[in-house]
PDB file of N, CA and C in Angstrom:
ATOM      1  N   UNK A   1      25.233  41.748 -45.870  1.00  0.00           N
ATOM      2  CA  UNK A   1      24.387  41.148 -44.896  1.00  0.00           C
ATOM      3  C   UNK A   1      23.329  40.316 -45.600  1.00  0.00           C
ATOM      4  N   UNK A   2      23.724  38.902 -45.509  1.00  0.00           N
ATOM      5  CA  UNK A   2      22.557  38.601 -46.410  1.00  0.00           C
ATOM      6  C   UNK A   2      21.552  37.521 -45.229  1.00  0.00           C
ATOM      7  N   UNK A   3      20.154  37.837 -45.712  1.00  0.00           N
ATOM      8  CA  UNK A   3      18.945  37.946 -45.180  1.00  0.00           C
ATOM      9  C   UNK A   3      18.730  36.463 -44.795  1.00  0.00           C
ATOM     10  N   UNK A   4      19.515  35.333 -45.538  1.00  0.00           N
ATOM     11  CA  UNK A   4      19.355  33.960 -44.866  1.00  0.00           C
ATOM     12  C   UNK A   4      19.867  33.598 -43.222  1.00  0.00           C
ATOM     13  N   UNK A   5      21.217  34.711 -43.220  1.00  0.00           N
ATOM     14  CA  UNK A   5      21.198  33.838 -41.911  1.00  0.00           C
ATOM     15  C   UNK A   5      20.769  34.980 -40.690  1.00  0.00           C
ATOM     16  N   UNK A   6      20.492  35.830 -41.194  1.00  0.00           N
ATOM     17  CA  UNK A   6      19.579  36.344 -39.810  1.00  0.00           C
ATOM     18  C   UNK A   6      18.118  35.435 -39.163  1.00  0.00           C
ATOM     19  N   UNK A   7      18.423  35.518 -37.849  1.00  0.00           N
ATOM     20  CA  UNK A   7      17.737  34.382 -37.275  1.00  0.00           C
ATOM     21  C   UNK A   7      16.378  35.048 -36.716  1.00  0.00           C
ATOM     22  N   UNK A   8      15.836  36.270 -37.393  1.00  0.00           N
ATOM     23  CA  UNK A   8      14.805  36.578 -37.019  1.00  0.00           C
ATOM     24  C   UNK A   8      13.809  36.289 -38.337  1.00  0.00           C
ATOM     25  N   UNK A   9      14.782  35.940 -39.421  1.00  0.00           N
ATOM     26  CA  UNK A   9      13.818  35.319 -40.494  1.00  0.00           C
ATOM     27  C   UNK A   9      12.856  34.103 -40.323  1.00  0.00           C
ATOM     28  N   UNK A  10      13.548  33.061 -39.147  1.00  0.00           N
ATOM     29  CA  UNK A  10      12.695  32.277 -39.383  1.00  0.00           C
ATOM     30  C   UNK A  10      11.810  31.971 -38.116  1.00  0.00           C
ATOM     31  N   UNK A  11      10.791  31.529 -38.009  1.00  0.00           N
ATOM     32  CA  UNK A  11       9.705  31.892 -36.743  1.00  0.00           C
ATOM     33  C   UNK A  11      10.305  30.911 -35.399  1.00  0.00           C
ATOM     34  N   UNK A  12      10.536  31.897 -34.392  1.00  0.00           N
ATOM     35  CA  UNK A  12      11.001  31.217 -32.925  1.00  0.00           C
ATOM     36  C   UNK A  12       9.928  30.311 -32.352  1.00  0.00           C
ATOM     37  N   UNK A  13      10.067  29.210 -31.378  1.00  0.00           N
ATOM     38  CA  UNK A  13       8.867  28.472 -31.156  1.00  0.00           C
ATOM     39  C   UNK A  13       8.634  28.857 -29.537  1.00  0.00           C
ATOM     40  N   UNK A  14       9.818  30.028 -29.627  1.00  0.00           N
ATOM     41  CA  UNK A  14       9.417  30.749 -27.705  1.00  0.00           C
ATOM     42  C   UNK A  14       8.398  31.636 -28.022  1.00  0.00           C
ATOM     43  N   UNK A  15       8.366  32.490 -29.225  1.00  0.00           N
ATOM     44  CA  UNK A  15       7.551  33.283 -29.342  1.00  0.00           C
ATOM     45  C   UNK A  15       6.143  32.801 -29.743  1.00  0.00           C
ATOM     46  N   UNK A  16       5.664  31.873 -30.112  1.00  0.00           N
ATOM     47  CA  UNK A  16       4.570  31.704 -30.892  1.00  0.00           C
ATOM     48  C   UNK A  16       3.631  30.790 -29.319  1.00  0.00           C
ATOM     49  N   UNK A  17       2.740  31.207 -29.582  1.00  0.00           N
ATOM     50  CA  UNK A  17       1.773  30.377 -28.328  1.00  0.00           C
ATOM     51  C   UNK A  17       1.647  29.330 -28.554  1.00  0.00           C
ATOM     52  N   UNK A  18       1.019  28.572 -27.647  1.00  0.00           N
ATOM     53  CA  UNK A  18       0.696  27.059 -28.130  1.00  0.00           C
ATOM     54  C   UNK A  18      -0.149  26.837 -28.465  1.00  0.00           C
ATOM     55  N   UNK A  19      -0.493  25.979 -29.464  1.00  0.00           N
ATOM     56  CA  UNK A  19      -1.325  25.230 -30.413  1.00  0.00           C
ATOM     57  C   UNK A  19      -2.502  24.445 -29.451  1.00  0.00           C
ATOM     58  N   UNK A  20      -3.430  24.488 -30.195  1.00  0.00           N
ATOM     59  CA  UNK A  20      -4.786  23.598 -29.584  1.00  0.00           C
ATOM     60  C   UNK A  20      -4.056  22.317 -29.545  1.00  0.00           C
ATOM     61  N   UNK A  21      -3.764  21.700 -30.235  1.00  0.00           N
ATOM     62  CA  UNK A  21      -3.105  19.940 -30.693  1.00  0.00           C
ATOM     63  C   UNK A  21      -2.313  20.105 -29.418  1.00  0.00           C
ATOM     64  N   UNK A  22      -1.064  21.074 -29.462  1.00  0.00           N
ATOM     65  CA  UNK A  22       0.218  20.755 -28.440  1.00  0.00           C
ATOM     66  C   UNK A  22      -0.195  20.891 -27.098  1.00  0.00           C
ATOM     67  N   UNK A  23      -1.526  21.970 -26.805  1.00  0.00           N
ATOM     68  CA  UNK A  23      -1.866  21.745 -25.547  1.00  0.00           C
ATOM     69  C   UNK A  23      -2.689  20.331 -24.906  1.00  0.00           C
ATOM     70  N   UNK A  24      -3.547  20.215 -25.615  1.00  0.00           N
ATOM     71  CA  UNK A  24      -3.707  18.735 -25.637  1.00  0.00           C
ATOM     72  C   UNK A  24      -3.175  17.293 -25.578  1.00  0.00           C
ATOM     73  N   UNK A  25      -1.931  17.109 -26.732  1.00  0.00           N
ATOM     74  CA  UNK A  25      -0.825  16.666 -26.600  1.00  0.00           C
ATOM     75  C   UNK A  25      -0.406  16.246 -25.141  1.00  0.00           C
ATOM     76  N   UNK A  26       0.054  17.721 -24.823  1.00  0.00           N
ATOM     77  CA  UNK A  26       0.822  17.860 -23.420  1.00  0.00           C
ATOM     78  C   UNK A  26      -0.157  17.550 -22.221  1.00  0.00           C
ATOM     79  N   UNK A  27      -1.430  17.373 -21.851  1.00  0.00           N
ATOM     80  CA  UNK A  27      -2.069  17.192 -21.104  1.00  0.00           C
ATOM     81  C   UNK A  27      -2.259  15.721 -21.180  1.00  0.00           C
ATOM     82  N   UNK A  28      -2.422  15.195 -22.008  1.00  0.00           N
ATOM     83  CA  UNK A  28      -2.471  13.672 -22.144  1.00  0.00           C
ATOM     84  C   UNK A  28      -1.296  13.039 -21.405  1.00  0.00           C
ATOM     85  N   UNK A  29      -1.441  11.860 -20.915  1.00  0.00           N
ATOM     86  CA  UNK A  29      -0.983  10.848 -19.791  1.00  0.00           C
ATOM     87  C   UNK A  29      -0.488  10.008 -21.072  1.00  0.00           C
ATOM     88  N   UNK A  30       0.607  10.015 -20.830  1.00  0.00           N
ATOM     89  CA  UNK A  30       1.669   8.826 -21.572  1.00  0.00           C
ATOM     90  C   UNK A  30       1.165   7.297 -21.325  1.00  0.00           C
ATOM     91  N   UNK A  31       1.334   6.275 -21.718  1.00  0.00           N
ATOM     92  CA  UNK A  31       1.238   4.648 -21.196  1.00  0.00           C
ATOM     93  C   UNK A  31       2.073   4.521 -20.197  1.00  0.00           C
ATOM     94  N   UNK A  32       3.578   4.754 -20.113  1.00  0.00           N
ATOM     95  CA  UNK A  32       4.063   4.330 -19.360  1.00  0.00           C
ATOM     96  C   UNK A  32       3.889   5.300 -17.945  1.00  0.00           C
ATOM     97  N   UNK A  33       3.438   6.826 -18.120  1.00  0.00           N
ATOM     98  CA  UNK A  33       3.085   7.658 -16.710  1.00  0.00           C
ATOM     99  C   UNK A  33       1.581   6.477 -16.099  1.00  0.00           C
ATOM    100  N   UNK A  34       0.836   5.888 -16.588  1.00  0.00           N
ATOM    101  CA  UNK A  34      -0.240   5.139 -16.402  1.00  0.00           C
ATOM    102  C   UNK A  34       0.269   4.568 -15.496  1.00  0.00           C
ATOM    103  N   UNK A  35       1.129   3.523 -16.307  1.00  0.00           N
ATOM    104  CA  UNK A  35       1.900   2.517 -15.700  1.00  0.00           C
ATOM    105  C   UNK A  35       2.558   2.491 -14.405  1.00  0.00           C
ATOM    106  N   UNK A  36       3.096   3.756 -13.997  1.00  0.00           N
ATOM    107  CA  UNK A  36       3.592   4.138 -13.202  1.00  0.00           C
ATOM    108  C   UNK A  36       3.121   4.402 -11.738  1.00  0.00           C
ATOM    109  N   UNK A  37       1.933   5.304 -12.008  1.00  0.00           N
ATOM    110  CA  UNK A  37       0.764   5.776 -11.304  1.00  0.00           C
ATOM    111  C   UNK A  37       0.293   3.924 -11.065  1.00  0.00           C
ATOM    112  N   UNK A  38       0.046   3.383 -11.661  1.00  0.00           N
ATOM    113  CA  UNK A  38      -0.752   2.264 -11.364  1.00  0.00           C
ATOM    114  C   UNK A  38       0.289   1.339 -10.479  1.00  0.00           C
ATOM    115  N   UNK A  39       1.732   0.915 -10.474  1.00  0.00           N
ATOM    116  CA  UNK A  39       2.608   0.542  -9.763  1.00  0.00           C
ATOM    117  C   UNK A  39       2.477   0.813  -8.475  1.00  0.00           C
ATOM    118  N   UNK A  40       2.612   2.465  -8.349  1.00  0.00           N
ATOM    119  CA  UNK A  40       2.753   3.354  -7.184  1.00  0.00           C
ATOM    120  C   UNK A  40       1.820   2.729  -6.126  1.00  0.00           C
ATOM    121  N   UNK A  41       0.543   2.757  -6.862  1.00  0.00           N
ATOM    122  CA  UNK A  41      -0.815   2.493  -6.081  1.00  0.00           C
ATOM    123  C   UNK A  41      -1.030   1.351  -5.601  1.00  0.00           C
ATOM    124  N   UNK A  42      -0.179   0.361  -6.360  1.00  0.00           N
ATOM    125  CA  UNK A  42       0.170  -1.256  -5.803  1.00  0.00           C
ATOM    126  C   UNK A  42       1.388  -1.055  -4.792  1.00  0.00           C
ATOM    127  N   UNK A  43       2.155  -0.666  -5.216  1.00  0.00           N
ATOM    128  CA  UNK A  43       2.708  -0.772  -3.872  1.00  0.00           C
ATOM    129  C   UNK A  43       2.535  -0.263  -2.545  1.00  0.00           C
ATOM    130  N   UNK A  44       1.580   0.887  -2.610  1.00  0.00           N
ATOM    131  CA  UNK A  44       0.998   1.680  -1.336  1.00  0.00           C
ATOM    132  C   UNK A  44       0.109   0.884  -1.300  1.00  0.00           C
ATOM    133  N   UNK A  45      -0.853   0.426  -1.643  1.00  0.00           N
ATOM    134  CA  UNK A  45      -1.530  -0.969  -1.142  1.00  0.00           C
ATOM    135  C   UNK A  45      -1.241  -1.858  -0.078  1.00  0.00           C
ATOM    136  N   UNK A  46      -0.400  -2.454  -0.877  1.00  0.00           N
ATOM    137  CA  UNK A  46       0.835  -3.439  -0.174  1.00  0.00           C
ATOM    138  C   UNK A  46       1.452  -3.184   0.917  1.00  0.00           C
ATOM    139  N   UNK A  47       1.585  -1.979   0.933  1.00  0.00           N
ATOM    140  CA  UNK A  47       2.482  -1.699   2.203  1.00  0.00           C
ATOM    141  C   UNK A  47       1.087  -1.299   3.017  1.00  0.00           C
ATOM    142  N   UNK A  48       0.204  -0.990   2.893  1.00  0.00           N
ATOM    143  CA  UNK A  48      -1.049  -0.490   3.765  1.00  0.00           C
ATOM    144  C   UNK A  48      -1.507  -1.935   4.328  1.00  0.00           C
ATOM    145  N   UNK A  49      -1.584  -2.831   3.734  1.00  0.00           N
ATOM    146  CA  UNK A  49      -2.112  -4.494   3.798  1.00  0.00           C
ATOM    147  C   UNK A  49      -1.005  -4.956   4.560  1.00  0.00           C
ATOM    148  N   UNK A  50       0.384  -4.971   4.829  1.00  0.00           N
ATOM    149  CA  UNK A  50       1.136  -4.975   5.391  1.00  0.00           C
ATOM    150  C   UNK A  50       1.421  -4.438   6.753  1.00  0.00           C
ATOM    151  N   UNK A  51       0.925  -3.309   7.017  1.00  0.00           N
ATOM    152  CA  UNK A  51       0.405  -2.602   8.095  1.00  0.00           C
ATOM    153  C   UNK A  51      -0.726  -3.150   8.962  1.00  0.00           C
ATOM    154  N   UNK A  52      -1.736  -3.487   8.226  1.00  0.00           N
ATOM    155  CA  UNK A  52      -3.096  -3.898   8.530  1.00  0.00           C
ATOM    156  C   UNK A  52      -2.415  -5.220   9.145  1.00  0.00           C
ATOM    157  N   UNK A  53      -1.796  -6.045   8.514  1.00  0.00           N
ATOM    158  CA  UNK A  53      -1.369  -7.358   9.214  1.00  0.00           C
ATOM    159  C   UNK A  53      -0.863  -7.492  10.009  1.00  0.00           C
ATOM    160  N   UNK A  54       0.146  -6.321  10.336  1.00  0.00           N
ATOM    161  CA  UNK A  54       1.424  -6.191  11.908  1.00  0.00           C
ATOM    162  C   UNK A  54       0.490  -5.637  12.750  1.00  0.00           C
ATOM    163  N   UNK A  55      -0.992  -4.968  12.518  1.00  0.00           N
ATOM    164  CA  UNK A  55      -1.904  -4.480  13.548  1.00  0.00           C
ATOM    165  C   UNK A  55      -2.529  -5.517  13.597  1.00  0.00           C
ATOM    166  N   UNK A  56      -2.790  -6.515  13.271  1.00  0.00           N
ATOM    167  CA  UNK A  56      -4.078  -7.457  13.883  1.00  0.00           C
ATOM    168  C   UNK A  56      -3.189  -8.620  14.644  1.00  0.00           C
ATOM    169  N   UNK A  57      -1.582  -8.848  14.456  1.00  0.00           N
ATOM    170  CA  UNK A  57      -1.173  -9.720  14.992  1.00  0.00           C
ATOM    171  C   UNK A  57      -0.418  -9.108  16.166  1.00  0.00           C
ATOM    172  N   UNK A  58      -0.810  -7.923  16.309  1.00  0.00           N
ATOM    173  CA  UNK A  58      -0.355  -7.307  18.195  1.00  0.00           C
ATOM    174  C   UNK A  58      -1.689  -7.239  18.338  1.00  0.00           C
ATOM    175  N   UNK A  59      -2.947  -6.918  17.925  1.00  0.00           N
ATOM    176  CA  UNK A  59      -3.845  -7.119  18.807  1.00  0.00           C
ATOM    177  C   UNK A  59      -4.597  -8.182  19.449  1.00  0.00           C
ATOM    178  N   UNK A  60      -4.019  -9.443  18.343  1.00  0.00           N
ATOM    179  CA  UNK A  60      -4.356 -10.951  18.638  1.00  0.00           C
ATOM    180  C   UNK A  60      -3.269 -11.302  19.977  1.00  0.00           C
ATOM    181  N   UNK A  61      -2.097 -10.707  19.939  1.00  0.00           N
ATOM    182  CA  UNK A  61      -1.004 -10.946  21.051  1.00  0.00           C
ATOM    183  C   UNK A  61      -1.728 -10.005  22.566  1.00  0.00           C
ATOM    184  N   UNK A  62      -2.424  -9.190  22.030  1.00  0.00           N
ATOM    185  CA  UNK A  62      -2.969  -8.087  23.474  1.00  0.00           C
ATOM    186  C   UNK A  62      -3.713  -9.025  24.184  1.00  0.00           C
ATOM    187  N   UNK A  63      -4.533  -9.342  23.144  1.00  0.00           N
ATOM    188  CA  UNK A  63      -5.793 -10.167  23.207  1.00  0.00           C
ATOM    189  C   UNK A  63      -5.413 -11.440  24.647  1.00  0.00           C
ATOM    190  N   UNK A  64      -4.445 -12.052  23.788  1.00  0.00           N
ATOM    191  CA  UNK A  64      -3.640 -13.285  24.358  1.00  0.00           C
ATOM    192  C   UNK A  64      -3.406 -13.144  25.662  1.00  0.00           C
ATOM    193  N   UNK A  65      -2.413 -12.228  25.556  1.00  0.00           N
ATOM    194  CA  UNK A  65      -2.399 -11.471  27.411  1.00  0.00           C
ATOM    195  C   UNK A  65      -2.896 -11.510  27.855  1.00  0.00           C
ATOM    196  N   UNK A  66      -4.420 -10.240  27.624  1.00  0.00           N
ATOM    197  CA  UNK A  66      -5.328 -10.209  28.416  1.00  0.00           C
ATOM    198  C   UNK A  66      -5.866 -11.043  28.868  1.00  0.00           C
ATOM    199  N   UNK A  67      -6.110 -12.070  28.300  1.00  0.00           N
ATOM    200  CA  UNK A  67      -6.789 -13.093  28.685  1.00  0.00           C
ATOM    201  C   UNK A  67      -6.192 -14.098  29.785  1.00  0.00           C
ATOM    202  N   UNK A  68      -4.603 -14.000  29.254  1.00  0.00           N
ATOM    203  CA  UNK A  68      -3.387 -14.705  30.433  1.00  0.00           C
ATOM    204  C   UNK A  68      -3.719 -14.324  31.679  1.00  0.00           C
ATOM    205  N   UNK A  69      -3.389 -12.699  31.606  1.00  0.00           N
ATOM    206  CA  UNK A  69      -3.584 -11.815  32.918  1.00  0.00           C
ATOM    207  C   UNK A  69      -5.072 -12.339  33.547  1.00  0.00           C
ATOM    208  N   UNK A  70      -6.432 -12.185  33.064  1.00  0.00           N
ATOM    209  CA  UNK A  70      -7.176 -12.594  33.585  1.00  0.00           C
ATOM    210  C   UNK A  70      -7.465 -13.625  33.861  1.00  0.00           C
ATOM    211  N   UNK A  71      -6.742 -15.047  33.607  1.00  0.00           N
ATOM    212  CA  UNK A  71      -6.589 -16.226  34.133  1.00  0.00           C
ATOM    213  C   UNK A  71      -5.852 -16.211  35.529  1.00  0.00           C
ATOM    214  N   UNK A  72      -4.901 -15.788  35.115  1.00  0.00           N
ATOM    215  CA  UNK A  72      -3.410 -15.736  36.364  1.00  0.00           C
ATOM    216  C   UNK A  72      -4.346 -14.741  37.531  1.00  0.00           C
ATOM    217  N   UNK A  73      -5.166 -13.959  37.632  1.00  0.00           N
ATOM    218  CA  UNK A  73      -5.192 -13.252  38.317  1.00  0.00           C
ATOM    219  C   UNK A  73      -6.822 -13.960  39.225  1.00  0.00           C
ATOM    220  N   UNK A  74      -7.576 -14.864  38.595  1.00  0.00           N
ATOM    221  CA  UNK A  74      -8.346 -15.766  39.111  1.00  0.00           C
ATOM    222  C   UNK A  74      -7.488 -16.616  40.208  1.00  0.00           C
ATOM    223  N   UNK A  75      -8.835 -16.904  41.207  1.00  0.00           N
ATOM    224  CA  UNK A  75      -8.090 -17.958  42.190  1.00  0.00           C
ATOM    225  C   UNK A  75      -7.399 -19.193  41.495  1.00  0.00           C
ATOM    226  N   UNK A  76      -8.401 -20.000  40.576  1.00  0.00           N
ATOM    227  CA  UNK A  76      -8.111 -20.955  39.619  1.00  0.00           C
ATOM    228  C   UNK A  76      -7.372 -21.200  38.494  1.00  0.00           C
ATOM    229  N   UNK A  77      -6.782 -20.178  38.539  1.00  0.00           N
ATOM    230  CA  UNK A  77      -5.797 -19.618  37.207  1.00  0.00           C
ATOM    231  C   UNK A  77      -5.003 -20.995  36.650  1.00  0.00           C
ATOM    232  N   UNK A  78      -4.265 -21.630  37.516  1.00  0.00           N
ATOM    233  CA  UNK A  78      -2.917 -22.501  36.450  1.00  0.00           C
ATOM    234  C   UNK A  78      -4.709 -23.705  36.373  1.00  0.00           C
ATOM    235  N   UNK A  79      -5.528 -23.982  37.199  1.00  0.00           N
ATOM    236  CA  UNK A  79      -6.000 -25.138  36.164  1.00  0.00           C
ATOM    237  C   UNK A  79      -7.057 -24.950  35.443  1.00  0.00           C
ATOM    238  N   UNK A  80      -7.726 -23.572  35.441  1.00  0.00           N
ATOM    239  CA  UNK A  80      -8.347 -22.798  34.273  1.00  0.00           C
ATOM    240  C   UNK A  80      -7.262 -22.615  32.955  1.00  0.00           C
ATOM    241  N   UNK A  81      -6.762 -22.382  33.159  1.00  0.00           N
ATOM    242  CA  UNK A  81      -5.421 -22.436  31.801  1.00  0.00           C
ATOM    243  C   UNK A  81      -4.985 -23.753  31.209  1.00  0.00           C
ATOM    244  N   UNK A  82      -4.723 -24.683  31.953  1.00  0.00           N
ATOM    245  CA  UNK A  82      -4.625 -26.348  31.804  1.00  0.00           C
ATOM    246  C   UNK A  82      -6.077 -26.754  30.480  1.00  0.00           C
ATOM    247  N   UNK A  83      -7.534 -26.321  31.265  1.00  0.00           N
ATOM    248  CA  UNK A  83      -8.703 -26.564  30.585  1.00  0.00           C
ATOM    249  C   UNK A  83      -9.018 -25.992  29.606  1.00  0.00           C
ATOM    250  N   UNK A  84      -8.852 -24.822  29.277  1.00  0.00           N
ATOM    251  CA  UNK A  84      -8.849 -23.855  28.447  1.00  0.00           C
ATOM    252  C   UNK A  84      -8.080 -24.491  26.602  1.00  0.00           C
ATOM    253  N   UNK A  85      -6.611 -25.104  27.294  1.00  0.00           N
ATOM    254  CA  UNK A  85      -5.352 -25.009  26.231  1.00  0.00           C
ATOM    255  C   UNK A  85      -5.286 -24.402  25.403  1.00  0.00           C
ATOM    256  N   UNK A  86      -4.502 -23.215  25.733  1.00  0.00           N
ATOM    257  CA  UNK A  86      -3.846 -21.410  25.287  1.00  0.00           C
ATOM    258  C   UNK A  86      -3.373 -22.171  24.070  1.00  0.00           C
ATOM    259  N   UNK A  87      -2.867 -23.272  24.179  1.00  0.00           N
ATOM    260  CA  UNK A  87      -2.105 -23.874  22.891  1.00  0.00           C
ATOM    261  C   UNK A  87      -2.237 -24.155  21.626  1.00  0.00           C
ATOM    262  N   UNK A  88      -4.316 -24.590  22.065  1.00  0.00           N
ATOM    263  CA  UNK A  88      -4.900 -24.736  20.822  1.00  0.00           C
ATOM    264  C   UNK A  88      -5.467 -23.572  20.480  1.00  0.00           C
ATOM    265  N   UNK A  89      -5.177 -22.236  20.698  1.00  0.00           N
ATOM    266  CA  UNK A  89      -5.497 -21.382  20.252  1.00  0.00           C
ATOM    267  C   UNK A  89      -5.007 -20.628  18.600  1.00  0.00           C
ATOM    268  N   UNK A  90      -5.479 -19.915  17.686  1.00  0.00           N
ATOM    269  CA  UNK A  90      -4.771 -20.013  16.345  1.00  0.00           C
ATOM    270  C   UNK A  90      -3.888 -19.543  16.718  1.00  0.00           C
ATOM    271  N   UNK A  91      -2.695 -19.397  16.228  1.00  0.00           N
ATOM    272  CA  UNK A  91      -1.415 -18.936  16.185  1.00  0.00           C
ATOM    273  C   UNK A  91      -1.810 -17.557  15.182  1.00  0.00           C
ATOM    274  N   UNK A  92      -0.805 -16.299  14.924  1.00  0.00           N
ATOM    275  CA  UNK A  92      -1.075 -15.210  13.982  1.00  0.00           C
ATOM    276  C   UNK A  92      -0.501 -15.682  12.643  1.00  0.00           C
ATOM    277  N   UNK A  93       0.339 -16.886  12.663  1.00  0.00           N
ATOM    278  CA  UNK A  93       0.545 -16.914  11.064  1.00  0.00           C
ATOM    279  C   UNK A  93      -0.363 -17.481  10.952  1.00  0.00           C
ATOM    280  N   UNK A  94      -1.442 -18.599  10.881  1.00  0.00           N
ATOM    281  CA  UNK A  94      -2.715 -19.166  10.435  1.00  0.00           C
ATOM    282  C   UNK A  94      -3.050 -17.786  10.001  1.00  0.00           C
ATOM    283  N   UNK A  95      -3.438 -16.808  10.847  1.00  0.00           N
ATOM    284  CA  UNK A  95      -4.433 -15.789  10.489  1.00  0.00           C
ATOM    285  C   UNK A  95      -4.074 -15.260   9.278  1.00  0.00           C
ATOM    286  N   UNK A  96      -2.860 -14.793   9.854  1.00  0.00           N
ATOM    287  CA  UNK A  96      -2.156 -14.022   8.419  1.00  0.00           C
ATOM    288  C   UNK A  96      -2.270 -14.758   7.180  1.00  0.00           C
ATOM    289  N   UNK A  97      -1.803 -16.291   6.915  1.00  0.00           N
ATOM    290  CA  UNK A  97      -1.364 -16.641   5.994  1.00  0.00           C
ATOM    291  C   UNK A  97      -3.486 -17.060   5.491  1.00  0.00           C
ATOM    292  N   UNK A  98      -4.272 -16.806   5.985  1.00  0.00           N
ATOM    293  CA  UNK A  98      -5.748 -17.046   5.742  1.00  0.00           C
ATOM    294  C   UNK A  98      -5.668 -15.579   5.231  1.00  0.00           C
ATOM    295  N   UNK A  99      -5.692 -14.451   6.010  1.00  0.00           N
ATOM    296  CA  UNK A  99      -6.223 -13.421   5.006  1.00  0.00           C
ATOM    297  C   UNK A  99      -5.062 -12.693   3.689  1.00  0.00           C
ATOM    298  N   UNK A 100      -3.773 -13.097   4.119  1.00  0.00           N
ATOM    299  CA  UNK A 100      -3.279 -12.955   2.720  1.00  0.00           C
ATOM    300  C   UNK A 100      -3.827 -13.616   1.438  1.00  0.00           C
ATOM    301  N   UNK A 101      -4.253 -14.641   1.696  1.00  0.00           N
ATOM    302  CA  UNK A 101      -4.457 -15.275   0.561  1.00  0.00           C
ATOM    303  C   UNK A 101      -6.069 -15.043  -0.199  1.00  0.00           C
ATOM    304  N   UNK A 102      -6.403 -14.302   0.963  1.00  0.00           N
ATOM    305  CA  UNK A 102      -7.739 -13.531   0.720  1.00  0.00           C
ATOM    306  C   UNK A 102      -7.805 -12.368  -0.021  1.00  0.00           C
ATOM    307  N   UNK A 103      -6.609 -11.560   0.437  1.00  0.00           N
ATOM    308  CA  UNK A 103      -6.345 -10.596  -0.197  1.00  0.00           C
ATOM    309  C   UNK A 103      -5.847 -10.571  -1.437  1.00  0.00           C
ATOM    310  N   UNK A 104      -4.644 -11.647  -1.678  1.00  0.00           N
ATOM    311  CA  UNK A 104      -3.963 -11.651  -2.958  1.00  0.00           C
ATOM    312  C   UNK A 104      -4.721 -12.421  -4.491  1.00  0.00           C
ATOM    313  N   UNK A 105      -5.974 -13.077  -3.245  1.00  0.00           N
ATOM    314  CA  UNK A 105      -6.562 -13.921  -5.323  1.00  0.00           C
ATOM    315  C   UNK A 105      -7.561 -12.797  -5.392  1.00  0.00           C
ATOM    316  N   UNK A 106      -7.058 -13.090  -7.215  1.00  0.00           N
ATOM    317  CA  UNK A 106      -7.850 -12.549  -7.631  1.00  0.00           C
ATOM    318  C   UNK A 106      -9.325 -12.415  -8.120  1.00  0.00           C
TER     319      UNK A 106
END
C-alpha cells in the first residue's frame, strides 16, 4: 500500500473553509455581470418609455372624443367643429416623435 496514492494524503478543497481572498473574490461583480445588469435596466427603461407613450396617445385620443362628444352634443355642434378645425389639432405622432427625441439625446 503505498502512501502516494491514497487520496487522503493530499488536502480536499470540500473540506477546507474558505479563504478571506476567495470569499471576496466570489462576492465581487464580474465586468461582464455589470454589463448585464446595466443592459437589463436599459431595456426595462425602454419598455417603461414605451408604455408611457401608448398611455399618452389613448389619452390624447380620449381627450379627442371628449371633446367630439361635447361638440356633437351642443346645439351648434357641426359649425362649432367647422371653426374649431379638429384637423389642425397635433396628431400623436408629432407628440411622440417630440418626446422621444427628448428622451433619447443625450
Amino acid at each position: 500500500e503505498d502512501g502516494a496514492d491514497c487520496s487522503s494524503s493530499q488536502p480536499s478543497e470540500t473540506m477546507r473553509p474558505e479563504g478571506v481572498k476567495a470569499a471576496k473574490a466570489r462576492g465581487k461583480k464580474t465586468v461582464v455581470e455589470e454589463n448585464a445588469q446595466k443592459e437589463n435596466a436599459a431595456k426595462e427603461f425602454q419598455s417603461m418609455v414605451s408604455l408611457k407613450q401608448q398611455d399618452l396617445v389613448l389619452k390624447d385620443r380620449l381627450s379627442k372624443n371628449m371633446l367630439l362628444d361635447s361638440l356633437i352634443s351642443n346645439s351648434k355642434g357641426p359649425e362649432r367643429i367647422r371653426e374649431l378645425k379638429i384637423d389642425s389639432l397635433p396628431t400623436p405622432k408629432t407628440t411622440i416623435r417630440h418626446e422621444t427625441s427628448f428622451i433619447t439625446s443625450p
